[in-house]
C-alpha atoms as a PDB file:
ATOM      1  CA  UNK A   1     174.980 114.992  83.285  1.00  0.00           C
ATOM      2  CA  UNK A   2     173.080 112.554  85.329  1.00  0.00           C
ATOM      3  CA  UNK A   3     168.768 112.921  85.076  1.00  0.00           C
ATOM      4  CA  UNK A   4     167.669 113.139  88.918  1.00  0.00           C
ATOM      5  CA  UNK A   5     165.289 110.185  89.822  1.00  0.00           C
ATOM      6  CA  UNK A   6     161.468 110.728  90.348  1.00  0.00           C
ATOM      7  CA  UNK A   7     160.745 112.426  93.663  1.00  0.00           C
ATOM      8  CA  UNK A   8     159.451 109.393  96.175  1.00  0.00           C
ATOM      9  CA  UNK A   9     156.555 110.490  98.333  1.00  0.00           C
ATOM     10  CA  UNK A  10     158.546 109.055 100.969  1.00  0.00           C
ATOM     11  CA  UNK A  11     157.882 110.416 104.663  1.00  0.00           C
ATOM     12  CA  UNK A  12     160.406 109.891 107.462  1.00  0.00           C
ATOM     13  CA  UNK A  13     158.161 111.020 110.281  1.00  0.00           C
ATOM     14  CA  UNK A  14     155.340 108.427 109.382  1.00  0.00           C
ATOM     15  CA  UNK A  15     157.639 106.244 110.837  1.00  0.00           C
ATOM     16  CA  UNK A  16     158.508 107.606 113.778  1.00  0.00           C
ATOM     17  CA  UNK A  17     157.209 104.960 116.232  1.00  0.00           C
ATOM     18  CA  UNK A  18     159.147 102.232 114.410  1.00  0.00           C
ATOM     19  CA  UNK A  19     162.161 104.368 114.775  1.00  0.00           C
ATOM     20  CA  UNK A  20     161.747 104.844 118.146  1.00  0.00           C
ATOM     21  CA  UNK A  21     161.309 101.454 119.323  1.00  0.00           C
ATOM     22  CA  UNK A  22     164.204 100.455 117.217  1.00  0.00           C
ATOM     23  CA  UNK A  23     166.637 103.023 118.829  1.00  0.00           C
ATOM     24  CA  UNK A  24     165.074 101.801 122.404  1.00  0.00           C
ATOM     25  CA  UNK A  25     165.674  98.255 121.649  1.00  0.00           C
ATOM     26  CA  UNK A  26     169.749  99.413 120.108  1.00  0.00           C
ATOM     27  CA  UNK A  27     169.627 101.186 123.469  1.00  0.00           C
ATOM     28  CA  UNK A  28     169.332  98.130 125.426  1.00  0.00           C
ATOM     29  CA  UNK A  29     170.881  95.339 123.168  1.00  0.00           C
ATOM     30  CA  UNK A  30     173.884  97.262 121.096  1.00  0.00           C
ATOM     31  CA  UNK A  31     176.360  95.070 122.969  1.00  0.00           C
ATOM     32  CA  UNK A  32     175.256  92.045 121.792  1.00  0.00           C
ATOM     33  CA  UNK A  33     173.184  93.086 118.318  1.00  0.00           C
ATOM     34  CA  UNK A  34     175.050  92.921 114.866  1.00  0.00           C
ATOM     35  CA  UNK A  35     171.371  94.745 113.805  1.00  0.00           C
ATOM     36  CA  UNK A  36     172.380  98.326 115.839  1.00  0.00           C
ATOM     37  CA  UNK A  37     175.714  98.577 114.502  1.00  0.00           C
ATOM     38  CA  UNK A  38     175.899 101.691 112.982  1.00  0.00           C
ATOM     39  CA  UNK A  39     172.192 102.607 113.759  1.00  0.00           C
ATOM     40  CA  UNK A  40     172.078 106.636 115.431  1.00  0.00           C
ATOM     41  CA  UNK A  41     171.046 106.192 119.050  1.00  0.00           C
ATOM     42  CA  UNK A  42     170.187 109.847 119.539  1.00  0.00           C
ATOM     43  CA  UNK A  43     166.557 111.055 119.000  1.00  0.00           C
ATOM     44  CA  UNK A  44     165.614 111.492 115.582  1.00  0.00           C
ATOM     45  CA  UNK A  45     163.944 114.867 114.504  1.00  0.00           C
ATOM     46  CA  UNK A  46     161.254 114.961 111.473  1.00  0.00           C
ATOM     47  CA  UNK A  47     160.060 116.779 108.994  1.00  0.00           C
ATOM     48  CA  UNK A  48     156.731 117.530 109.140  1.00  0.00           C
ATOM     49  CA  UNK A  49     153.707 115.457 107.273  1.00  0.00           C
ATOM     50  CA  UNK A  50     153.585 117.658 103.633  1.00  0.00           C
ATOM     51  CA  UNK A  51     151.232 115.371 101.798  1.00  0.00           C
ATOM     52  CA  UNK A  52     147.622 116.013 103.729  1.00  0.00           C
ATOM     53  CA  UNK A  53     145.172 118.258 101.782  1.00  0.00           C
ATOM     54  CA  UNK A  54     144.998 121.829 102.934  1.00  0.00           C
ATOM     55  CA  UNK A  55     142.124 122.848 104.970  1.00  0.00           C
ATOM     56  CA  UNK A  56     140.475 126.106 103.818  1.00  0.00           C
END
């Protein structure tokens, strides 16, 4: 049975902005852009942040 690798602290929404600008710029240029093949063009959803302290 295969082990299951470390959990990354990996956080999609951080990234957001970059997303976003990418899926505007596939928007605009997927005719002509080898890069947007296969990128989703529909807004992304996130997760939210789970790695801030609490606040009590």
């Amino acid at each position: 049975m295969p082990t299951q690798a470390p959990e990354n602290k990996f956080q999609e929404v951080r990234c957001a902005r970059v997303f976003e600008s990418m899926r505007q710029c596939c928007l605009k240029f997927k005719h002509i852009s080898l890069v947007c093949e296969g990128y989703r063009l529909e807004p992304r959803e996130f997760a939210p942040v789970t790695d801030r302290p609490d606040k009590n």
